[in-house]
Protein backbone atom coordinates (compact mmCIF):
# COMPACT_ATOMS: atom_id res chain seq x y z
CA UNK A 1 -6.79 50.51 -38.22
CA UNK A 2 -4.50 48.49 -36.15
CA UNK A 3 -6.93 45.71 -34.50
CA UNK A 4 -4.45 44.05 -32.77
CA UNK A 5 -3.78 47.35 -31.29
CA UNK A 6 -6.61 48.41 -30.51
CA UNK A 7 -7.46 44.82 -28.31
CA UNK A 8 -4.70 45.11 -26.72
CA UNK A 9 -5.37 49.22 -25.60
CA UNK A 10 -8.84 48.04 -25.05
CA UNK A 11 -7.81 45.31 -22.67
CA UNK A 12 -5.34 47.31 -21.11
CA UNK A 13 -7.56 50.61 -20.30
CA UNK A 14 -10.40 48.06 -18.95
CA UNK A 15 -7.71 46.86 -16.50
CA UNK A 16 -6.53 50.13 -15.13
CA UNK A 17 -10.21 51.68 -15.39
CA UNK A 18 -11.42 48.79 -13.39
CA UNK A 19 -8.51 49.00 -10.57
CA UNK A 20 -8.55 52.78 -10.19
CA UNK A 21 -12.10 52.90 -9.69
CA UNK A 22 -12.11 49.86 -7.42
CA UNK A 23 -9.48 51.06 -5.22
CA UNK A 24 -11.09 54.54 -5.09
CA UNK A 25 -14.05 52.44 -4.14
CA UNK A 26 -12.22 50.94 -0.84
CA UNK A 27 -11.38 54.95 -0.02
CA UNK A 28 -14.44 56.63 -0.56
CA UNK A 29 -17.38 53.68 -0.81
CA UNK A 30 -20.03 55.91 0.49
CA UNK A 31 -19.38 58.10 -2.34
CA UNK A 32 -19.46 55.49 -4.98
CA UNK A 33 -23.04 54.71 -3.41
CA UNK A 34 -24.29 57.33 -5.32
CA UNK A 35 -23.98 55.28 -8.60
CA UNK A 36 -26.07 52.76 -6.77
CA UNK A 37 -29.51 51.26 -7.70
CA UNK A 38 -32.04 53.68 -6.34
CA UNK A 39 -33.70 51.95 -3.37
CA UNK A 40 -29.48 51.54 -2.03
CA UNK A 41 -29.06 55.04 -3.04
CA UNK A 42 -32.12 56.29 -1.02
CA UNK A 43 -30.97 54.11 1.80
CA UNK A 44 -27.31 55.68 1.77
CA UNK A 45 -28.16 59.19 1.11
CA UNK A 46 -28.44 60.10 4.62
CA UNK A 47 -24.69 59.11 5.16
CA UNK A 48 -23.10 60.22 2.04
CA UNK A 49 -20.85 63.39 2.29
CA UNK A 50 -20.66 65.71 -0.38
CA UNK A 51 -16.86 66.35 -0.01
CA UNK A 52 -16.12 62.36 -0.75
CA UNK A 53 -18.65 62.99 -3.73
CA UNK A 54 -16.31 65.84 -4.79
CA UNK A 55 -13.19 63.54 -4.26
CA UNK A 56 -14.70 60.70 -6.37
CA UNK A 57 -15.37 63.09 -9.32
CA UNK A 58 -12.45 64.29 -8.99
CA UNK A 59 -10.59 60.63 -9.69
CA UNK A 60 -13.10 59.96 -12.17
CA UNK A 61 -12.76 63.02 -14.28
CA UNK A 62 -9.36 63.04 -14.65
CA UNK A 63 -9.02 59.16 -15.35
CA UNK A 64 -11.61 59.70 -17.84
CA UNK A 65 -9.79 62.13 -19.84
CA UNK A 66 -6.50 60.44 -19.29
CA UNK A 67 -7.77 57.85 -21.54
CA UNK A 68 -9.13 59.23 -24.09
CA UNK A 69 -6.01 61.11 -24.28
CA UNK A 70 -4.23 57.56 -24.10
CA UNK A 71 -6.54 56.43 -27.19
CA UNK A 72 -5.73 59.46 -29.27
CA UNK A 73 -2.02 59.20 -28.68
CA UNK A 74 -1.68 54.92 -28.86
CA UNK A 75 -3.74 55.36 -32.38
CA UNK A 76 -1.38 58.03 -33.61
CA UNK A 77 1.54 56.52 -32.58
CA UNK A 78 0.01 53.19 -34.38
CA UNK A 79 -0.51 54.86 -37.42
CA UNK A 80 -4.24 55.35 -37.34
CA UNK A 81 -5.57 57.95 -39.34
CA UNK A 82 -9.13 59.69 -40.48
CA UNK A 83 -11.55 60.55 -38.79
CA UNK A 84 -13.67 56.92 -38.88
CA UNK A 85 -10.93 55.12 -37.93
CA UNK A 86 -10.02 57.34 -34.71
CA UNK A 87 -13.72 57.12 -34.32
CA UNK A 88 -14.32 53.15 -34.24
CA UNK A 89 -10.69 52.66 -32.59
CA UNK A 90 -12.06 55.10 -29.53
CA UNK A 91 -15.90 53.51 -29.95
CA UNK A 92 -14.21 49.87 -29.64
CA UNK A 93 -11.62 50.62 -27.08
CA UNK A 94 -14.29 52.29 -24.69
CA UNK A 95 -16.65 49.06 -25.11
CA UNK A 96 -13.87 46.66 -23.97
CA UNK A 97 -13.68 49.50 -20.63
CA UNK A 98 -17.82 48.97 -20.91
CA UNK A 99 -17.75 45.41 -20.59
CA UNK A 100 -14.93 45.08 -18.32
CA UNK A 101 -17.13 47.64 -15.95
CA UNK A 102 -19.71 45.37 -15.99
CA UNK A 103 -18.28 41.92 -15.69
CA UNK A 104 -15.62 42.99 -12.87
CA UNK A 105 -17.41 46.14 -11.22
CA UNK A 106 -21.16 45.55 -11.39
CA UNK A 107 -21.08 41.45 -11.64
CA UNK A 108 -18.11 40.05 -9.54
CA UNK A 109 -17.08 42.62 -7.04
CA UNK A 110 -20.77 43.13 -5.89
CA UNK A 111 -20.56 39.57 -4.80
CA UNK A 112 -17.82 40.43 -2.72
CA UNK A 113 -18.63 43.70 -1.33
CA UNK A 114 -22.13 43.35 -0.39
CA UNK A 115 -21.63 41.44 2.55
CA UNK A 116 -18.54 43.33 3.52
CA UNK A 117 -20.89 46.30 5.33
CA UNK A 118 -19.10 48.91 3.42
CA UNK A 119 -21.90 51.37 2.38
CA UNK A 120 -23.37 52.39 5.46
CA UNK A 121 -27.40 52.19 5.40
CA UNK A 122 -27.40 49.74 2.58
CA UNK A 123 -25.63 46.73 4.65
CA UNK A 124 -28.56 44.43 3.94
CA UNK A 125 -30.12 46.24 1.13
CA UNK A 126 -32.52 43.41 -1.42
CA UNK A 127 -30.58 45.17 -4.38
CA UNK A 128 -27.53 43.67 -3.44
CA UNK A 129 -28.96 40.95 -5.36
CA UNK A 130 -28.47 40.21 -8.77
CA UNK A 131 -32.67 41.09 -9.26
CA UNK A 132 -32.00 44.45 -7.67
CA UNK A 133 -28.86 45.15 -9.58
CA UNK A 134 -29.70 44.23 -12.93
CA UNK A 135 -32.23 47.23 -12.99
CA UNK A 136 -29.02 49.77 -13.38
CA UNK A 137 -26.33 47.61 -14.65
CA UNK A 138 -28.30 46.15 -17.71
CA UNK A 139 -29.89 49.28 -19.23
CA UNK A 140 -26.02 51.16 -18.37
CA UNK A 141 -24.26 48.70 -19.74
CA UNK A 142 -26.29 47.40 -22.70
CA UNK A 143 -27.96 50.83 -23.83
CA UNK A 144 -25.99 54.22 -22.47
CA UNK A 145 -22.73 52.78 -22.65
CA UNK A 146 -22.99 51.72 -26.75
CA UNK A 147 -25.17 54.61 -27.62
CA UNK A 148 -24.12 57.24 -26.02
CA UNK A 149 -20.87 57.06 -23.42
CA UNK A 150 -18.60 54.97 -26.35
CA UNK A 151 -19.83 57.18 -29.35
CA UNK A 152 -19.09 60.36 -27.55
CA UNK A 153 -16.00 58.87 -26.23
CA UNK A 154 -14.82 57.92 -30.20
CA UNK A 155 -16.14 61.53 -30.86
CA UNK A 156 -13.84 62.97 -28.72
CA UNK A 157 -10.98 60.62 -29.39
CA UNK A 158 -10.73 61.35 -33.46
CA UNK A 159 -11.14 65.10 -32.21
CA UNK A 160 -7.73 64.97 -30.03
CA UNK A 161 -6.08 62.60 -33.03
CA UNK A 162 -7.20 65.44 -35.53
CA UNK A 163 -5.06 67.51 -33.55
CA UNK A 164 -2.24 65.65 -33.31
């Protein structure tokens, strides 16, 4: 394994997850509502169209499997090889996109959107908070993320680089 590498992928995948999926956010926020705590989702609902749903899982799907096909390819091409070192290098990659999720999506940028009116029923929503928030973004972050999102994800990962 190539740890240097692998940082460095990690780091860079974090960056472009985080900007695709914030920028999709400024095109389709109402959309992205549905990933909301529940009491903001409930308050949203009403004004969420299932077309901008479509459109954001549509970005997301794609970007998704544009990195794992990234991870396969940069571990290859750095001389990775075997099935538990695909594994950890896509495990450890996707936890660097994990934390960067939750520092810069769920952390930061909810500071700065929550007061910017953007999700339409949830303007002044007591979840904005950090008391409200925590509820999703702690058990996500800390529990489905590591256990199930990054294991599938190295799953997957030493899958493609079997192939290649």
């Amino acid at each position: 394994m190539d740890i240097a590498r692998m940082i460095l992928d990690g780091i860079v995948m974090c960056v472009v997850f985080n900007a695709v999926v914030g920028m999709f956010f400024f095109v389709f926020p109402q959309a992205y509502s549905t990933m909301f705590p529940r009491g903001m989702k409930e308050a949203a609902k009403p004004y969420v169209r299932k077309d901008e749903v479509i459109k954001m899982y549509c970005v997301l799907i794609p970007l998704y499997l544009l990195m794992f096909l990234y991870m396969a390819v940069s571990a290859h091409l750095a001389g990775v090889s075997g099935f538990k070192n695909l594994f950890w290098t896509g495990y450890i990659e996707m936890m660097f996109v994990n934390a960067g999720d939750f520092f810069l999506l769920d952390v930061l940028s909810r500071r700065y959107v929550k007061d910017k009116g953007l999700i339409k029923g949830a303007e002044h929503h007591p979840d904005w908070e950090w008391k409200g928030w925590r509820k999703l973004a702690v058990p996500e972050h800390g529990l489905m993320w590591p256990l199930l999102v990054c294991p599938l994800t190295g799953l997957i990962v030493a899958g493609i680089g079997a192939l290649l």
